[in-house]
C-alpha atoms as a PDB file:
ATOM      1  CA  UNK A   1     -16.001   1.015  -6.701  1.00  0.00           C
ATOM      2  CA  UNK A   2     -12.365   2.426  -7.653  1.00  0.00           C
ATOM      3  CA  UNK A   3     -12.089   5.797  -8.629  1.00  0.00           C
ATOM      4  CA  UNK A   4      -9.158   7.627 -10.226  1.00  0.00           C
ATOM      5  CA  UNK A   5     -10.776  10.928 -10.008  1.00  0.00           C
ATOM      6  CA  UNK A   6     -11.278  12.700  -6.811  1.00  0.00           C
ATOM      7  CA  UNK A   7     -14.996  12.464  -5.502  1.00  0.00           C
ATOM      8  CA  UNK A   8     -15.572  14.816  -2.485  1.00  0.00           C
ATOM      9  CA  UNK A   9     -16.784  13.496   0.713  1.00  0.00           C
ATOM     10  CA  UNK A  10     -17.199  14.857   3.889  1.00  0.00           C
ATOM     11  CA  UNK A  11     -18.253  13.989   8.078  1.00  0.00           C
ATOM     12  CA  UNK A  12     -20.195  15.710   9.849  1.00  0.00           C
ATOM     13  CA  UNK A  13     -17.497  18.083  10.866  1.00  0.00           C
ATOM     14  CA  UNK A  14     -15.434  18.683   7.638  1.00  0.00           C
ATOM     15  CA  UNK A  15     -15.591  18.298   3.919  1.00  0.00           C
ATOM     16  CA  UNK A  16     -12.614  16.740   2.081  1.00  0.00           C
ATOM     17  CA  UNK A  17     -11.984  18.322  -0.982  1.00  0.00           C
ATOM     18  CA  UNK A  18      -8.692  17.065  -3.442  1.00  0.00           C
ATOM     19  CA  UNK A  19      -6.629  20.074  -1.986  1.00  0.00           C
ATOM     20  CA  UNK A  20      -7.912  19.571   1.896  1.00  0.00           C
ATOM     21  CA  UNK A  21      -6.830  15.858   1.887  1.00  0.00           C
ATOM     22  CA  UNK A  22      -3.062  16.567  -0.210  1.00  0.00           C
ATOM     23  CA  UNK A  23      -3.068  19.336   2.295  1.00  0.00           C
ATOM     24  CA  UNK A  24      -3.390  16.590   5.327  1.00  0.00           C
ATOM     25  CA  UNK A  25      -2.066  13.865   3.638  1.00  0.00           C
ATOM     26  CA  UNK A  26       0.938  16.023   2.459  1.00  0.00           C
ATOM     27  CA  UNK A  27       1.077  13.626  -0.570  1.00  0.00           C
ATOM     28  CA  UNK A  28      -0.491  13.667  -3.803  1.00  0.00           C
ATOM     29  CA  UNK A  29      -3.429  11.924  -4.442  1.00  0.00           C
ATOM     30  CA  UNK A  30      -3.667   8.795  -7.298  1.00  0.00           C
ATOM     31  CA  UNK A  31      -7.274   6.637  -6.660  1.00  0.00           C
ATOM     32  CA  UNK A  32      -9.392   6.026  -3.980  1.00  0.00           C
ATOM     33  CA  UNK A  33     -12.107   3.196  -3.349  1.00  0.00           C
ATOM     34  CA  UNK A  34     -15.682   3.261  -2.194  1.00  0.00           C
ATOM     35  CA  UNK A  35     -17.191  -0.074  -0.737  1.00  0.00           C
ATOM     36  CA  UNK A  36     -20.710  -0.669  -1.772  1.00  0.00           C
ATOM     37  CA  UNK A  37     -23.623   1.770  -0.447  1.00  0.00           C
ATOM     38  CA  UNK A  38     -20.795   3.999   1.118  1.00  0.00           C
ATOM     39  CA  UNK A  39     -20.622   8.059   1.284  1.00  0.00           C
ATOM     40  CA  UNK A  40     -17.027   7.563   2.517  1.00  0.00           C
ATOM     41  CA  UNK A  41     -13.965   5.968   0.493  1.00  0.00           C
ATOM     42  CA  UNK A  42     -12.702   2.667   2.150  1.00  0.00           C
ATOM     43  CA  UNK A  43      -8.704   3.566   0.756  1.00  0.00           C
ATOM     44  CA  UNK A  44      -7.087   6.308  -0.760  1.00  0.00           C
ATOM     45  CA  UNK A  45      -3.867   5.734  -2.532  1.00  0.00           C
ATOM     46  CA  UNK A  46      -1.817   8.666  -2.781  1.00  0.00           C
ATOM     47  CA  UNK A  47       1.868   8.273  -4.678  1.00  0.00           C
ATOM     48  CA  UNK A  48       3.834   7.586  -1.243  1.00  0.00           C
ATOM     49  CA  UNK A  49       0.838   5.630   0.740  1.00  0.00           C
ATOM     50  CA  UNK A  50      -2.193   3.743   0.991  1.00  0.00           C
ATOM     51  CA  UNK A  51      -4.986   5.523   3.489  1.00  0.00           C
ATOM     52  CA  UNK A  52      -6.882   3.615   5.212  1.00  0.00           C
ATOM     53  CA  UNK A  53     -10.033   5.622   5.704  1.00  0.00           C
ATOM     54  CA  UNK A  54     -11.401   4.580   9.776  1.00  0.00           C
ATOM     55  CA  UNK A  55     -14.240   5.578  11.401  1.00  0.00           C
ATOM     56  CA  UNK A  56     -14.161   7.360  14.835  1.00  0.00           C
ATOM     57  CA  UNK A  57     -17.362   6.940  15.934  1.00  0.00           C
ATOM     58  CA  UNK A  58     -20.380   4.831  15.399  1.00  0.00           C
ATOM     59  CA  UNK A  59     -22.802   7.481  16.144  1.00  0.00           C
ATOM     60  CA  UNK A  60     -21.363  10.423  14.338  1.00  0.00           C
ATOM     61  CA  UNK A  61     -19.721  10.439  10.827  1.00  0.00           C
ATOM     62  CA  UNK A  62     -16.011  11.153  11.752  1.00  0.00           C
ATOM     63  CA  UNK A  63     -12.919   9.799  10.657  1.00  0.00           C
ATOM     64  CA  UNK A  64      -9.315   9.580  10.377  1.00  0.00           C
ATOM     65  CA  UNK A  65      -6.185   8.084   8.018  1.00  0.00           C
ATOM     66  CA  UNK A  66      -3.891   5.707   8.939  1.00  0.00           C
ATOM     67  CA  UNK A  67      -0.883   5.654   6.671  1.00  0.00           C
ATOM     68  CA  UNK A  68       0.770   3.191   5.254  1.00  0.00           C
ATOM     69  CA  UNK A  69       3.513   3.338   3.305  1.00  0.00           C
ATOM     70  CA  UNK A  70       3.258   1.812  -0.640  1.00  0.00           C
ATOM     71  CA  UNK A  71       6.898   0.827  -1.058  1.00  0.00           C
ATOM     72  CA  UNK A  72       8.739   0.990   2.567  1.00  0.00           C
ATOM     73  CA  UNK A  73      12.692   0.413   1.859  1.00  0.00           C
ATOM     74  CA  UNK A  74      14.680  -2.762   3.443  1.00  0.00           C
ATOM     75  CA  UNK A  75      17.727  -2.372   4.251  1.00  0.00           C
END
């Protein structure tokens, strides 16, 4: 499901609110996409990157983002 609203989530050690992810991100955010059944998004797309959203752990809900830029520059 793709959202272009912020939809707050968290793991079991921290809750990501709109401002805590821009604040880690240190972008602003755009969508973000849920797969099916899933308390976590699978992407966030922010105006400079898409997140991948990747779990940690299989036992515990933890995460991190891996950035990727949306529109790298060739030179």
């Amino acid at each position: 499901m793709m959202l272009c609203e912020w939809k707050t989530f968290s793991t079991d050690s921290e809750i990501f609110t709109l401002d805590t992810f821009e604040d880690v991100i240190g972008d602003e955010f755009e969508a973000m996409m849920f797969k099916e059944s899933e308390e976590i998004p699978a992407y966030i797309w922010t105006v400079n990157f898409v997140v991948i959203v990747k779990r940690c752990s299989k036992v515990f809900t933890d995460i991190y983002f891996e950035k990727i830029p949306r529109n790298p520059v060739c030179e």
